[in-house]
PDB file of N, CA and C in Angstrom:
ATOM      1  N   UNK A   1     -10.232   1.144 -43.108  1.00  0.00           N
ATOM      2  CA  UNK A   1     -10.010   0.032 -42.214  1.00  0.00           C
ATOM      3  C   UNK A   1      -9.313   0.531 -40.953  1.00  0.00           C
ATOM      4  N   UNK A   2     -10.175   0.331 -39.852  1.00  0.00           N
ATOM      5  CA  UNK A   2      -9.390   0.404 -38.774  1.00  0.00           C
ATOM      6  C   UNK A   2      -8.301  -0.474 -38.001  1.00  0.00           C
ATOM      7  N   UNK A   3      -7.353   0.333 -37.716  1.00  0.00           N
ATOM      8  CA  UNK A   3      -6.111  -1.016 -37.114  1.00  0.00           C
ATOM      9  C   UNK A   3      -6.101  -1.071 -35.480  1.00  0.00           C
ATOM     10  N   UNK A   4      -5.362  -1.454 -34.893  1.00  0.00           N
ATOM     11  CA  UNK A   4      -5.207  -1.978 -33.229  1.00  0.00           C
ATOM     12  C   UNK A   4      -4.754   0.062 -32.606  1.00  0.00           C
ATOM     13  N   UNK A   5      -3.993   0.960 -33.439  1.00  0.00           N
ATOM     14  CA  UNK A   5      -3.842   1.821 -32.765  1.00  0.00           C
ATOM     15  C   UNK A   5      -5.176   2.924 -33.163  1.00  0.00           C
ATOM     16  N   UNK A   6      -5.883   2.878 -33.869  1.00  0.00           N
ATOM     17  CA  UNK A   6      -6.851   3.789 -34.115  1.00  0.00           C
ATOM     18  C   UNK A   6      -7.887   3.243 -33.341  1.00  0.00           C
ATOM     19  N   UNK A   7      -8.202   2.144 -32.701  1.00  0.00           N
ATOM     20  CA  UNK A   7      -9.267   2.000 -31.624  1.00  0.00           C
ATOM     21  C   UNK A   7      -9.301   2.475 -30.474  1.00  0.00           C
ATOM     22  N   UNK A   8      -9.477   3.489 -30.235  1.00  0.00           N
ATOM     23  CA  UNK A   8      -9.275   3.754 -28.528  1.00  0.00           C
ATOM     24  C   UNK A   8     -10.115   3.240 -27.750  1.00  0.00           C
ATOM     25  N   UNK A   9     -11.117   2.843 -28.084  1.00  0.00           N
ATOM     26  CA  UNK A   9     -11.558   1.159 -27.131  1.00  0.00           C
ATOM     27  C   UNK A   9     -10.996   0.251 -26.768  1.00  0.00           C
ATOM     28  N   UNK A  10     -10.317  -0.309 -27.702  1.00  0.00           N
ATOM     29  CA  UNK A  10      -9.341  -0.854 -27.248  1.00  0.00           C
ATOM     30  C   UNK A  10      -7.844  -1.158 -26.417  1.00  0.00           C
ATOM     31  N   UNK A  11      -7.852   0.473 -26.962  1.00  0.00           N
ATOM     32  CA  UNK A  11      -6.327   0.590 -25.958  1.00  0.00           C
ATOM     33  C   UNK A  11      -6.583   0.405 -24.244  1.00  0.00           C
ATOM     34  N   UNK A  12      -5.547   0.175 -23.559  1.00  0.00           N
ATOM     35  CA  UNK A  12      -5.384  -0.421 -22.296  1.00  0.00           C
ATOM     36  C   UNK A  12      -4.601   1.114 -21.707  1.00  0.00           C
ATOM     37  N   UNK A  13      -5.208   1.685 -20.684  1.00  0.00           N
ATOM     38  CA  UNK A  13      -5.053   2.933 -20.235  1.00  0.00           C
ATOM     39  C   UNK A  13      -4.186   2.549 -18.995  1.00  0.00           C
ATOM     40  N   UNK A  14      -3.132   2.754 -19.841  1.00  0.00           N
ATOM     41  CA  UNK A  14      -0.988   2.162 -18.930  1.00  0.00           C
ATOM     42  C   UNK A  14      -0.841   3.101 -17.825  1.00  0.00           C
ATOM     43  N   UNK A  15      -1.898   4.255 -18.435  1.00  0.00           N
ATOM     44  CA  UNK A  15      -1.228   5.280 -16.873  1.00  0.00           C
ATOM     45  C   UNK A  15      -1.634   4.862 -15.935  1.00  0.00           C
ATOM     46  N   UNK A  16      -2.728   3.055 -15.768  1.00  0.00           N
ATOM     47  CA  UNK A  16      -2.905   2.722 -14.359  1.00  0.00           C
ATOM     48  C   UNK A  16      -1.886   1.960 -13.941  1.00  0.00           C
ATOM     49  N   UNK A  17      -0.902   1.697 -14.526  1.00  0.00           N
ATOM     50  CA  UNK A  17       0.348   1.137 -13.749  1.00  0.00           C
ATOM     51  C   UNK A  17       0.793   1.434 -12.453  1.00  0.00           C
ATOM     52  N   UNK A  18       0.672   3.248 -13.008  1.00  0.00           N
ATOM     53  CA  UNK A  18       1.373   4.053 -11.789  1.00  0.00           C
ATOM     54  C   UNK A  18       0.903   3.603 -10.398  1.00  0.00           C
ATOM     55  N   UNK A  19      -0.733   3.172 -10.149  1.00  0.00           N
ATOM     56  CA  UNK A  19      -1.078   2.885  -8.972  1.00  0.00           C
ATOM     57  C   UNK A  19      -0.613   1.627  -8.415  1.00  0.00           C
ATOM     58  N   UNK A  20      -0.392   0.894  -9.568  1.00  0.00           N
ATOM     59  CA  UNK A  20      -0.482  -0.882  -9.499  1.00  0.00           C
ATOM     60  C   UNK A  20       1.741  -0.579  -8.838  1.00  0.00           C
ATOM     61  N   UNK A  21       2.437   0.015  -9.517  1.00  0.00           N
ATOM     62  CA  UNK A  21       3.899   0.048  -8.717  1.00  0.00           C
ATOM     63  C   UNK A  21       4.137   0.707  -7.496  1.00  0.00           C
ATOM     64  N   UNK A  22       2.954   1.651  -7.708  1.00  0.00           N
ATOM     65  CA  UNK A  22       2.931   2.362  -6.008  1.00  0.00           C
ATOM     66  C   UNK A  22       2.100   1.718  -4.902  1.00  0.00           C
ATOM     67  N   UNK A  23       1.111   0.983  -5.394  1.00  0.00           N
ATOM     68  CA  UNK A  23       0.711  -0.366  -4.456  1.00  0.00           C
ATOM     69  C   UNK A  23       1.486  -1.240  -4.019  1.00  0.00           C
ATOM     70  N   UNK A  24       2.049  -2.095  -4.776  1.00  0.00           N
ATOM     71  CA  UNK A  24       3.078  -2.815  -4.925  1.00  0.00           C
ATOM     72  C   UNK A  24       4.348  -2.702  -4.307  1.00  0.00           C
ATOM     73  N   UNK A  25       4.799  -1.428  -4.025  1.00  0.00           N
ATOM     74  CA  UNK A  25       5.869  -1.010  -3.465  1.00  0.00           C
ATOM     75  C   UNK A  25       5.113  -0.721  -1.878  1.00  0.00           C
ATOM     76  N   UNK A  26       4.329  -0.135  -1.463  1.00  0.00           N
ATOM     77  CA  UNK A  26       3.890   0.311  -0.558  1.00  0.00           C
ATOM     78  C   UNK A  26       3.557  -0.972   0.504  1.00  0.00           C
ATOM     79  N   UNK A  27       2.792  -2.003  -0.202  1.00  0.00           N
ATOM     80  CA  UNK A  27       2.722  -3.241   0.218  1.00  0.00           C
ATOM     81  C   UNK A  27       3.478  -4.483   0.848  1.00  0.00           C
ATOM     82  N   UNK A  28       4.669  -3.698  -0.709  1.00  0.00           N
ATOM     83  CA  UNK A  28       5.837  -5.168  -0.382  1.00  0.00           C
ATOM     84  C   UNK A  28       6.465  -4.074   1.253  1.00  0.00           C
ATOM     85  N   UNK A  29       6.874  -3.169   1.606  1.00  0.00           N
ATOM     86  CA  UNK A  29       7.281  -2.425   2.203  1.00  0.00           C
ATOM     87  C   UNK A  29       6.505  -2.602   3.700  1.00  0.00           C
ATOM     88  N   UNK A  30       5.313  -2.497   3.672  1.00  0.00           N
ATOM     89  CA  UNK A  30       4.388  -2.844   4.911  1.00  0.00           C
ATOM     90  C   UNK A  30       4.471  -4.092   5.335  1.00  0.00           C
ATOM     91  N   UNK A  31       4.415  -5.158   4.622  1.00  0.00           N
ATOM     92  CA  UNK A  31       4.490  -6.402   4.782  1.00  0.00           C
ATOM     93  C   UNK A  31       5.928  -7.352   4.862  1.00  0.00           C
ATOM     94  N   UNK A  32       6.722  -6.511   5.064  1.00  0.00           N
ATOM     95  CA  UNK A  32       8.496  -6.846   4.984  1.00  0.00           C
ATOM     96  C   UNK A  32       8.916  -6.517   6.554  1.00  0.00           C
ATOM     97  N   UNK A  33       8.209  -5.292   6.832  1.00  0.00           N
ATOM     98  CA  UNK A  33       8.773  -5.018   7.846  1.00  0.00           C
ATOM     99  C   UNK A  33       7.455  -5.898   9.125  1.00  0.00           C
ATOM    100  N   UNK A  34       6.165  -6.309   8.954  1.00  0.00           N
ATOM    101  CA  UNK A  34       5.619  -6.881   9.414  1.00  0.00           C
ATOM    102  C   UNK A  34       6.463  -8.430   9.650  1.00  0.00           C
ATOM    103  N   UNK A  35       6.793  -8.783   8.623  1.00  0.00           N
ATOM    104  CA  UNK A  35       7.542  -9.912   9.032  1.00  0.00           C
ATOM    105  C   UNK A  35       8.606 -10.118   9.784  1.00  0.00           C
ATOM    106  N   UNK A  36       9.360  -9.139   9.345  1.00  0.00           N
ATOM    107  CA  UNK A  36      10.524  -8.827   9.979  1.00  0.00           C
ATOM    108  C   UNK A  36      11.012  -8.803  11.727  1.00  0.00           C
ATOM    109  N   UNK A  37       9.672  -7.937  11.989  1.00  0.00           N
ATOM    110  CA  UNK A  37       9.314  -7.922  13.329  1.00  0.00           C
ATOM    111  C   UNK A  37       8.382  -8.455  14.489  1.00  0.00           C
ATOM    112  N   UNK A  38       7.566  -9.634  13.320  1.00  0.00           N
ATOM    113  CA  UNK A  38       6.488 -10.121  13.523  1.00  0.00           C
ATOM    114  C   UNK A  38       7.324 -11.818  13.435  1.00  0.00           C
ATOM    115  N   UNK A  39       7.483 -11.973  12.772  1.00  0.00           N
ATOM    116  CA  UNK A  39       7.669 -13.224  12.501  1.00  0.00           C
ATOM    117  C   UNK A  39       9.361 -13.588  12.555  1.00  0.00           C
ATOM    118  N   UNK A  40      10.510 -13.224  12.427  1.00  0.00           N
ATOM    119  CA  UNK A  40      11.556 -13.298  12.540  1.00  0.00           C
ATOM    120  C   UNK A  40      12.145 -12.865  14.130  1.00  0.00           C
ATOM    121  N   UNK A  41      11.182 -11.794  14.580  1.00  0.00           N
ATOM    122  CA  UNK A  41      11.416 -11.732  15.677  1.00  0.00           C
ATOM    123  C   UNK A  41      13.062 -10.339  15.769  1.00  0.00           C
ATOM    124  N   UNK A  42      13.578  -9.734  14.818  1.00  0.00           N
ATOM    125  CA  UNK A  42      14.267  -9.432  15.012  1.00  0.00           C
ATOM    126  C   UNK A  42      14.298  -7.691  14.878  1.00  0.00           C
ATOM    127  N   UNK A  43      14.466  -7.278  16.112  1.00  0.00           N
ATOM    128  CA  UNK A  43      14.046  -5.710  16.692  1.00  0.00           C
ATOM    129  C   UNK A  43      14.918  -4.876  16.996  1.00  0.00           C
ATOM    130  N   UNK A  44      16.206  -5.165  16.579  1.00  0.00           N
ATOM    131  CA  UNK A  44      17.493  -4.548  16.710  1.00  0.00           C
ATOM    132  C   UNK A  44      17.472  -3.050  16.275  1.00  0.00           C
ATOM    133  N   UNK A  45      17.282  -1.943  16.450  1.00  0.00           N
ATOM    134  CA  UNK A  45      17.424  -0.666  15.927  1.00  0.00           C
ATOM    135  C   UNK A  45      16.156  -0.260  16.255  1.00  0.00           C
ATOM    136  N   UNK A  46      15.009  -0.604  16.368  1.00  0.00           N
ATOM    137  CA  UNK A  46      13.577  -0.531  16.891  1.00  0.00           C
ATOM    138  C   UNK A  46      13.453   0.086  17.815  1.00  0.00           C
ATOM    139  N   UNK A  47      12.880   1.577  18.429  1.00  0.00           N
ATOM    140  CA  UNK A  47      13.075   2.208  19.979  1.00  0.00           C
ATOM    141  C   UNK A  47      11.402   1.704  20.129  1.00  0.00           C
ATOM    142  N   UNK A  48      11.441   0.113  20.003  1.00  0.00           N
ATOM    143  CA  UNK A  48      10.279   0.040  21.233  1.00  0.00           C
ATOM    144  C   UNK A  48      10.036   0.400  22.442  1.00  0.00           C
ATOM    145  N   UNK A  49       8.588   0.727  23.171  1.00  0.00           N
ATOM    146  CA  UNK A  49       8.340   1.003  24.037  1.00  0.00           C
ATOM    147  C   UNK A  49       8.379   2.481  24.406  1.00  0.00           C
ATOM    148  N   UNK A  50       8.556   2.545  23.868  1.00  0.00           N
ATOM    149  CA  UNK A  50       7.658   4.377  23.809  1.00  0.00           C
ATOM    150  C   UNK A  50       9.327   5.289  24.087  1.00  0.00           C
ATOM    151  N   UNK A  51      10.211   4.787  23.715  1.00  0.00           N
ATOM    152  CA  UNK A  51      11.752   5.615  23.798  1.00  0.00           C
ATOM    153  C   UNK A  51      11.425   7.239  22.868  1.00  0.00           C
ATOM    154  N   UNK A  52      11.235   8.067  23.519  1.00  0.00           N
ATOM    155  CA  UNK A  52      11.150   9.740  22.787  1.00  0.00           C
ATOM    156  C   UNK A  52       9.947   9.680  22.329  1.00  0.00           C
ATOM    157  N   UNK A  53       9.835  10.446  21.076  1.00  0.00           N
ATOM    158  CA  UNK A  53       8.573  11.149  20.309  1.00  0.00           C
ATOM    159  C   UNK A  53       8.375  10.224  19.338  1.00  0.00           C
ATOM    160  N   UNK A  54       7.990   8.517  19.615  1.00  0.00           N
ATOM    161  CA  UNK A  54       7.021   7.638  18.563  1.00  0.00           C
ATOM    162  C   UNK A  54       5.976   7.538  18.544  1.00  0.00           C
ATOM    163  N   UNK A  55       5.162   7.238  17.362  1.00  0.00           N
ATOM    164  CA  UNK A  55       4.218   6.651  17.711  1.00  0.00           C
ATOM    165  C   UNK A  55       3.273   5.406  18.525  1.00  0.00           C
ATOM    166  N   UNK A  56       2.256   5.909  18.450  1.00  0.00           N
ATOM    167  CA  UNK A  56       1.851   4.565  19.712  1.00  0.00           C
ATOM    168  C   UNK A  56       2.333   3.227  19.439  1.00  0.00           C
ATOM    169  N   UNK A  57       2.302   2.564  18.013  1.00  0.00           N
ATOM    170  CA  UNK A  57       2.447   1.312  17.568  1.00  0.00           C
ATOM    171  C   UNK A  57       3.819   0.941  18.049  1.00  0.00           C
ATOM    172  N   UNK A  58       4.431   1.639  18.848  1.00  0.00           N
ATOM    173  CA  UNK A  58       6.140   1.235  18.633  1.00  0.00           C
ATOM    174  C   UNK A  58       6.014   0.963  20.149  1.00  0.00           C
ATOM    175  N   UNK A  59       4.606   0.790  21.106  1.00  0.00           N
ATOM    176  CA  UNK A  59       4.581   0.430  22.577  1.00  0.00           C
ATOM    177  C   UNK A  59       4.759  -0.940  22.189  1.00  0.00           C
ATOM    178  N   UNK A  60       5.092  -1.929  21.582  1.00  0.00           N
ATOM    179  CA  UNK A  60       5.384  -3.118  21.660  1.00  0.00           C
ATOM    180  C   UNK A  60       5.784  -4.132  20.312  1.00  0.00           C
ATOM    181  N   UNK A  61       6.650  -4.911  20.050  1.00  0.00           N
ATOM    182  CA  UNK A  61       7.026  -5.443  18.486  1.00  0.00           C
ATOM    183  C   UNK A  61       5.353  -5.769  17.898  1.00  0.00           C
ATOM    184  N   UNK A  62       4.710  -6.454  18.911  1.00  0.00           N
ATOM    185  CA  UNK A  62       3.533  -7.382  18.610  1.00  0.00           C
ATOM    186  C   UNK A  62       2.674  -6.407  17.648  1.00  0.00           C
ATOM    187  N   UNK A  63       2.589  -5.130  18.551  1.00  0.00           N
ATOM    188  CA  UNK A  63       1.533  -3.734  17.803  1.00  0.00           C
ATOM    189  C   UNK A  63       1.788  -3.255  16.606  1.00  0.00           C
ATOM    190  N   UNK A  64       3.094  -2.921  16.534  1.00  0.00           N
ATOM    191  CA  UNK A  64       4.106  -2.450  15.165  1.00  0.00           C
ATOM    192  C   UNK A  64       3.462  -3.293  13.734  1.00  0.00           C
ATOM    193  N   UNK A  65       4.013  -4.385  14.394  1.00  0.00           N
ATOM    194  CA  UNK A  65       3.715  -5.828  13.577  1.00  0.00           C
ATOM    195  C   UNK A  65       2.598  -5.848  12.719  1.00  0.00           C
ATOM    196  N   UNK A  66       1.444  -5.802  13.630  1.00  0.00           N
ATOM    197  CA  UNK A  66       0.125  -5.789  13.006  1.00  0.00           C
ATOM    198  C   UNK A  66      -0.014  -4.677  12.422  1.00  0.00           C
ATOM    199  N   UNK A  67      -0.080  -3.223  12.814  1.00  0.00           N
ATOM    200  CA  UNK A  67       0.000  -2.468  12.090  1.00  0.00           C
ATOM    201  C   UNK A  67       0.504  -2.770  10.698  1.00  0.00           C
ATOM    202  N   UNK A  68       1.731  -2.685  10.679  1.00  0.00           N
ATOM    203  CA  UNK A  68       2.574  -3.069   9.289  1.00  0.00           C
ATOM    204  C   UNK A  68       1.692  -4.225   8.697  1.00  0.00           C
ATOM    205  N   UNK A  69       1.572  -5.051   8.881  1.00  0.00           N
ATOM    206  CA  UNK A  69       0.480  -6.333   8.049  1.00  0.00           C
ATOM    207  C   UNK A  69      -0.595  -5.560   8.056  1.00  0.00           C
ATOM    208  N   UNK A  70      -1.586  -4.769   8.680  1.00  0.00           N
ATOM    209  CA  UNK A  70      -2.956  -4.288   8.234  1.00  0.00           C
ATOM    210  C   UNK A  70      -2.434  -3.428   6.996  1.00  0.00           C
ATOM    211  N   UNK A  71      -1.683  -2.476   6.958  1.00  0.00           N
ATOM    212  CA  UNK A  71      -1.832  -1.774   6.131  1.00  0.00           C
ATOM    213  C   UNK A  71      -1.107  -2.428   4.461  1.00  0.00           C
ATOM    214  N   UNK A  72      -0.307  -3.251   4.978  1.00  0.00           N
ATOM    215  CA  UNK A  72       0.331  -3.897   3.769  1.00  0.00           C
ATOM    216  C   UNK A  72      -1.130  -4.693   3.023  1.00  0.00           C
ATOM    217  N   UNK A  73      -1.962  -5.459   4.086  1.00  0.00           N
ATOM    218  CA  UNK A  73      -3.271  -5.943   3.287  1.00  0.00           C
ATOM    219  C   UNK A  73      -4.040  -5.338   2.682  1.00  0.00           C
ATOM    220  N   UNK A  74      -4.365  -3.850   2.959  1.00  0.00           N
ATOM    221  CA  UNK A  74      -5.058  -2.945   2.271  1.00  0.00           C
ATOM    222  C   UNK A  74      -4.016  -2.332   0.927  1.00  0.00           C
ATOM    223  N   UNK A  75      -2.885  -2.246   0.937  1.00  0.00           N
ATOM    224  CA  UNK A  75      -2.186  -2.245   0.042  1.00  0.00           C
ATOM    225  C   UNK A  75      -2.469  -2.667  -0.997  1.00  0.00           C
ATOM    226  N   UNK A  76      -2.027  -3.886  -0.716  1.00  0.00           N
ATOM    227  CA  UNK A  76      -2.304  -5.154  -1.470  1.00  0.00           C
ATOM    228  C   UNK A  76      -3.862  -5.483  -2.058  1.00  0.00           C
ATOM    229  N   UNK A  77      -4.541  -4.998  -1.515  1.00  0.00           N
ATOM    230  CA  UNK A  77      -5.819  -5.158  -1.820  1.00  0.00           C
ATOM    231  C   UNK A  77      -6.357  -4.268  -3.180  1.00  0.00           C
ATOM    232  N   UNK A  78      -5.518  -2.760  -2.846  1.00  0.00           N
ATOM    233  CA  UNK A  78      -5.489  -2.001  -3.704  1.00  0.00           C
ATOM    234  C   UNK A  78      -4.938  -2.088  -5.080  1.00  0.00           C
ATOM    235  N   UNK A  79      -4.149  -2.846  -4.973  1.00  0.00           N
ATOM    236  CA  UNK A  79      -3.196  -2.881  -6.047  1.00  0.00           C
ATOM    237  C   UNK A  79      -3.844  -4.015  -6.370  1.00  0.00           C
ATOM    238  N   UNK A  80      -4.169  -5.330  -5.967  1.00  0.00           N
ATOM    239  CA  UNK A  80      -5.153  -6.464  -7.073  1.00  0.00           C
ATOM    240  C   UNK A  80      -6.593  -5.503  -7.515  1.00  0.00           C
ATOM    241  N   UNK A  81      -7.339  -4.446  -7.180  1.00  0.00           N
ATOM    242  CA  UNK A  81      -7.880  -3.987  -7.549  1.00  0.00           C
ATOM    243  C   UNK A  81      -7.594  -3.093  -8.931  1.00  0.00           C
ATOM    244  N   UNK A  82      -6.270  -2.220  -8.682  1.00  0.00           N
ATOM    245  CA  UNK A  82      -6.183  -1.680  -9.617  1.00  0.00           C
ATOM    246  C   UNK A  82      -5.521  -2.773 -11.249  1.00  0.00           C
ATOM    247  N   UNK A  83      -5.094  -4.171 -10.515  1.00  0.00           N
ATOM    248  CA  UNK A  83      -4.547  -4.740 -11.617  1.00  0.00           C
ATOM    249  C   UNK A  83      -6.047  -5.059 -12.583  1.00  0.00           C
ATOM    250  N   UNK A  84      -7.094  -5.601 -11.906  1.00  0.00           N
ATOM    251  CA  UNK A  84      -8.362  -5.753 -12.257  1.00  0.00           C
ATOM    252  C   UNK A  84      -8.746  -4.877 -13.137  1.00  0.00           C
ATOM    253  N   UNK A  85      -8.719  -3.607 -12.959  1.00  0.00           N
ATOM    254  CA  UNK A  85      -9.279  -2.904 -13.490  1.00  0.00           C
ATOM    255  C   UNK A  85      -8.699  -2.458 -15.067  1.00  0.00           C
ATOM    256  N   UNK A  86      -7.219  -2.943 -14.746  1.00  0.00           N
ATOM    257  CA  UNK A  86      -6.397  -2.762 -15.983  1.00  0.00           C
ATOM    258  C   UNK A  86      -7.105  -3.073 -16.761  1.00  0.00           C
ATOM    259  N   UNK A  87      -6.554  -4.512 -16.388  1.00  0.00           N
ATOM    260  CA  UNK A  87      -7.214  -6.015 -17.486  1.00  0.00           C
ATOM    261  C   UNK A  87      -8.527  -5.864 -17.913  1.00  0.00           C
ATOM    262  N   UNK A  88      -9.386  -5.338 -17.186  1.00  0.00           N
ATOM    263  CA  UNK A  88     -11.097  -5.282 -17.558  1.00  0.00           C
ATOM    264  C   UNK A  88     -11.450  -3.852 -18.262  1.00  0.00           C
ATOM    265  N   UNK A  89     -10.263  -3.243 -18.425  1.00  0.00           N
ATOM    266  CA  UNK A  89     -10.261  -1.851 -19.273  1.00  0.00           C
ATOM    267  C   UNK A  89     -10.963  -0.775 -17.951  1.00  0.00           C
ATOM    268  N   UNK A  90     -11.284  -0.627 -17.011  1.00  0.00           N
ATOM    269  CA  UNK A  90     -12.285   0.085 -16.349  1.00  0.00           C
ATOM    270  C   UNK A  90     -11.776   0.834 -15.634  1.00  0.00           C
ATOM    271  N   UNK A  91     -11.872   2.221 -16.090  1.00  0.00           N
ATOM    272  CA  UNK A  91     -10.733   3.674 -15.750  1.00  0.00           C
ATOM    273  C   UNK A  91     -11.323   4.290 -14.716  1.00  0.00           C
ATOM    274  N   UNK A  92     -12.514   4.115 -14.769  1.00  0.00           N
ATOM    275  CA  UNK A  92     -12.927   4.688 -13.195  1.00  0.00           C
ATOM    276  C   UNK A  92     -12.699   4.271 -12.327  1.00  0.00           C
ATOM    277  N   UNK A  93     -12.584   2.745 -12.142  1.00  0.00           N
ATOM    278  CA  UNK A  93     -12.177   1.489 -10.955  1.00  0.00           C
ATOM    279  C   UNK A  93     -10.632   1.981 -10.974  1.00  0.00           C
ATOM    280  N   UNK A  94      -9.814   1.981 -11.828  1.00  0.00           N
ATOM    281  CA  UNK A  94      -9.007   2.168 -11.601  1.00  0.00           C
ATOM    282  C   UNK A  94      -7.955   3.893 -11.077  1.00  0.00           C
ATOM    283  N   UNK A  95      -9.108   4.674 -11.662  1.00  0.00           N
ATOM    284  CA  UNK A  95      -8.634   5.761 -10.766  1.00  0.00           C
ATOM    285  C   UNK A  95      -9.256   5.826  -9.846  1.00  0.00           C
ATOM    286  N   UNK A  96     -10.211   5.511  -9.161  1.00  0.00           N
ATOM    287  CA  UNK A  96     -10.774   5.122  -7.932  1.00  0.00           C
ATOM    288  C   UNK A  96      -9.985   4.359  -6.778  1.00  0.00           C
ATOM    289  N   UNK A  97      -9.307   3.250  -7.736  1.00  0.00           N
ATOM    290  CA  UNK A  97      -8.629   2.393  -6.530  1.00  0.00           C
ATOM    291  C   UNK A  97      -7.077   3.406  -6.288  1.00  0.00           C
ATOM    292  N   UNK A  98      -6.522   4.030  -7.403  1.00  0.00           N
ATOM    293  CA  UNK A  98      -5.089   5.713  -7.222  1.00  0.00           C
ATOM    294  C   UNK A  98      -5.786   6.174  -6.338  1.00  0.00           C
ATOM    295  N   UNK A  99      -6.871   6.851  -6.388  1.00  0.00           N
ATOM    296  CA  UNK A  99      -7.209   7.669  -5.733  1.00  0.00           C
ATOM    297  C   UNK A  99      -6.923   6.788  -3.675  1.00  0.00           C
ATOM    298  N   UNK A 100      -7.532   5.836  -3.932  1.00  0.00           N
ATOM    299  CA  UNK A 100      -8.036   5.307  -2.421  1.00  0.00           C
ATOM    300  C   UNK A 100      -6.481   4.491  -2.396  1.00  0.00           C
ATOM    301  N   UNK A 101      -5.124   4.032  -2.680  1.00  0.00           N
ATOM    302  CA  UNK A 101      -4.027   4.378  -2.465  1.00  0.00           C
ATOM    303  C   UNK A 101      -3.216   5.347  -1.919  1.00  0.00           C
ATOM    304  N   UNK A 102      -3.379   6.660  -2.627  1.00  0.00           N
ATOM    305  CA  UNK A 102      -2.938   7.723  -2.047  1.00  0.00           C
ATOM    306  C   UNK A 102      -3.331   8.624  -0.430  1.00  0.00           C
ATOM    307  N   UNK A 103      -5.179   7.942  -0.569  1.00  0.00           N
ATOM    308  CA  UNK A 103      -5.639   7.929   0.567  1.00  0.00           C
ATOM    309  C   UNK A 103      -4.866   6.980   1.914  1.00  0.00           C
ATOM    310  N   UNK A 104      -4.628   6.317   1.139  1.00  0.00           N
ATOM    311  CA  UNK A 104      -4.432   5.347   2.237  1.00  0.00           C
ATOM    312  C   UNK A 104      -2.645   5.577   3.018  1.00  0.00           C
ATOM    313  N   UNK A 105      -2.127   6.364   1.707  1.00  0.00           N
ATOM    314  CA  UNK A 105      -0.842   6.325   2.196  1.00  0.00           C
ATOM    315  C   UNK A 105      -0.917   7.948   3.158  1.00  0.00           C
ATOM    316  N   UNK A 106      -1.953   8.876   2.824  1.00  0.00           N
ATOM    317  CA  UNK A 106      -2.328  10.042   3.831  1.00  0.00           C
ATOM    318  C   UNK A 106      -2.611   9.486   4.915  1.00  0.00           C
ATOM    319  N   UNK A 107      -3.365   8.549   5.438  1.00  0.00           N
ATOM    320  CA  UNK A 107      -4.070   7.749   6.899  1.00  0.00           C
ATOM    321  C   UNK A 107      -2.822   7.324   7.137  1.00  0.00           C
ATOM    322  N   UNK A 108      -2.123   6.422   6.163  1.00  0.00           N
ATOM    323  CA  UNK A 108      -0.488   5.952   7.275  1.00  0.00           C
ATOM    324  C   UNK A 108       0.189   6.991   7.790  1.00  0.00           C
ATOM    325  N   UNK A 109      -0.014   8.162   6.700  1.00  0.00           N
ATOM    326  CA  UNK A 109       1.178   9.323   7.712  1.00  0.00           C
ATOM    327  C   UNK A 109       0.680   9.896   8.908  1.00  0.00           C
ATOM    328  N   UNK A 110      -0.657  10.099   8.648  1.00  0.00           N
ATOM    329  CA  UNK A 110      -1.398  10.562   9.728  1.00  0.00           C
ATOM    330  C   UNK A 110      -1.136   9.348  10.752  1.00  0.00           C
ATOM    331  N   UNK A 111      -1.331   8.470  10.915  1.00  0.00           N
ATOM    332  CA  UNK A 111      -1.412   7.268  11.998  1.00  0.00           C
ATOM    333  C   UNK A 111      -0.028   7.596  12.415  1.00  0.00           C
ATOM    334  N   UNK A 112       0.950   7.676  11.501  1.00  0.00           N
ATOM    335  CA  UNK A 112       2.323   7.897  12.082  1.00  0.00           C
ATOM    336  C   UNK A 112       2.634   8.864  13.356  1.00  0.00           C
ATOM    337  N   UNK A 113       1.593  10.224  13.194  1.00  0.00           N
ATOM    338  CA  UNK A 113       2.069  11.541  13.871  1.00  0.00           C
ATOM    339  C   UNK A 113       1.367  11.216  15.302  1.00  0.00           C
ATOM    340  N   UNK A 114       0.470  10.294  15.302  1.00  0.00           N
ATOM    341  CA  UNK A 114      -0.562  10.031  16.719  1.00  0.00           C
ATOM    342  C   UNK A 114       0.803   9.218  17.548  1.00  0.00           C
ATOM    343  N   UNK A 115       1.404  10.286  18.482  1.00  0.00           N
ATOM    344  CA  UNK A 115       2.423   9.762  19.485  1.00  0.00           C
ATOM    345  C   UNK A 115       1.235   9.835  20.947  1.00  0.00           C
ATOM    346  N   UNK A 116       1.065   8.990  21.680  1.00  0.00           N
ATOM    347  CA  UNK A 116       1.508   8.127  22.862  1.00  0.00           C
ATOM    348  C   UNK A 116       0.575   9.936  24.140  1.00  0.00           C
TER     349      UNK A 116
END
C-alpha cells in the first residue's frame, strides 16, 4: 500500500517557493518605492535630475516612478505565475518563471548602469 510520502506524484516541489519569496520581495520593493515617489509625492533624499553618476530614470520623480511600477508588475506577474505553477504541480512553469525572475532582476541591474 502506498501512502501520501511514497507518491512522488504527488508531492508539491517546495523548492518553488524560492522564486515565489524572491518575487514577492522584489515586487513588494519595486512597487513601494513607486508609490512612494509616485503617489505620496515624497522625494526627500532622491538626487533627482541627473545630480552625479545616475541613472537616466532619476531625470525626473514622474520617470523613477514608472520605472519602479513597470518592473514591480512584471514582478508580480512572475511570482502569480510561479504560485500557479506550484498549485498545478508544473516544474517546468515553474522553473521557467525562477529562471525569467532572475532574468528580470539581471535587466534591472543592467537598466540601473545606463547613466544619462
Amino acid at each position: 500500500m502506498m501512502t501520501n510520502s511514497d507518491a512522488p506524484s504527488r508531492r508539491r516541489p517546495w523548492i518553488l517557493m524560492l522564486p515565489i519569496l524572491i518575487g514577492l520581495l522584489m515586487a513588494y520593493m519595486n512597487l513601494e518605492e513607486g508609490y512612494i515617489v509616485g503617489v505620496i509625492r515624497d522625494i526627500t533624499g532622491y538626487p533627482f535630475g541627473g545630480e552625479g553618476p545616475v541613472p537616466y530614470y532619476y531625470k525626473t520623480p514622474e520617470l523613477y516612478a514608472r520605472v519602479n511600477v513597470v518592473f514591480g508588475g512584471v514582478f508580480l506577474c512572475l511570482t502569480l505565475l510561479s504560485i500557479w505553477s506550484l498549485v498545478k504541480n508544473r516544474r517546468f512553469m515553474g522553473f521557467l518563471a525562477f529562471a525569467m525572475i532572475i532574468a528580470t532582476i539581471a535587466v534591472m541591474y543592467i537598466n540601473g548602469q545606463i547613466a544619462p
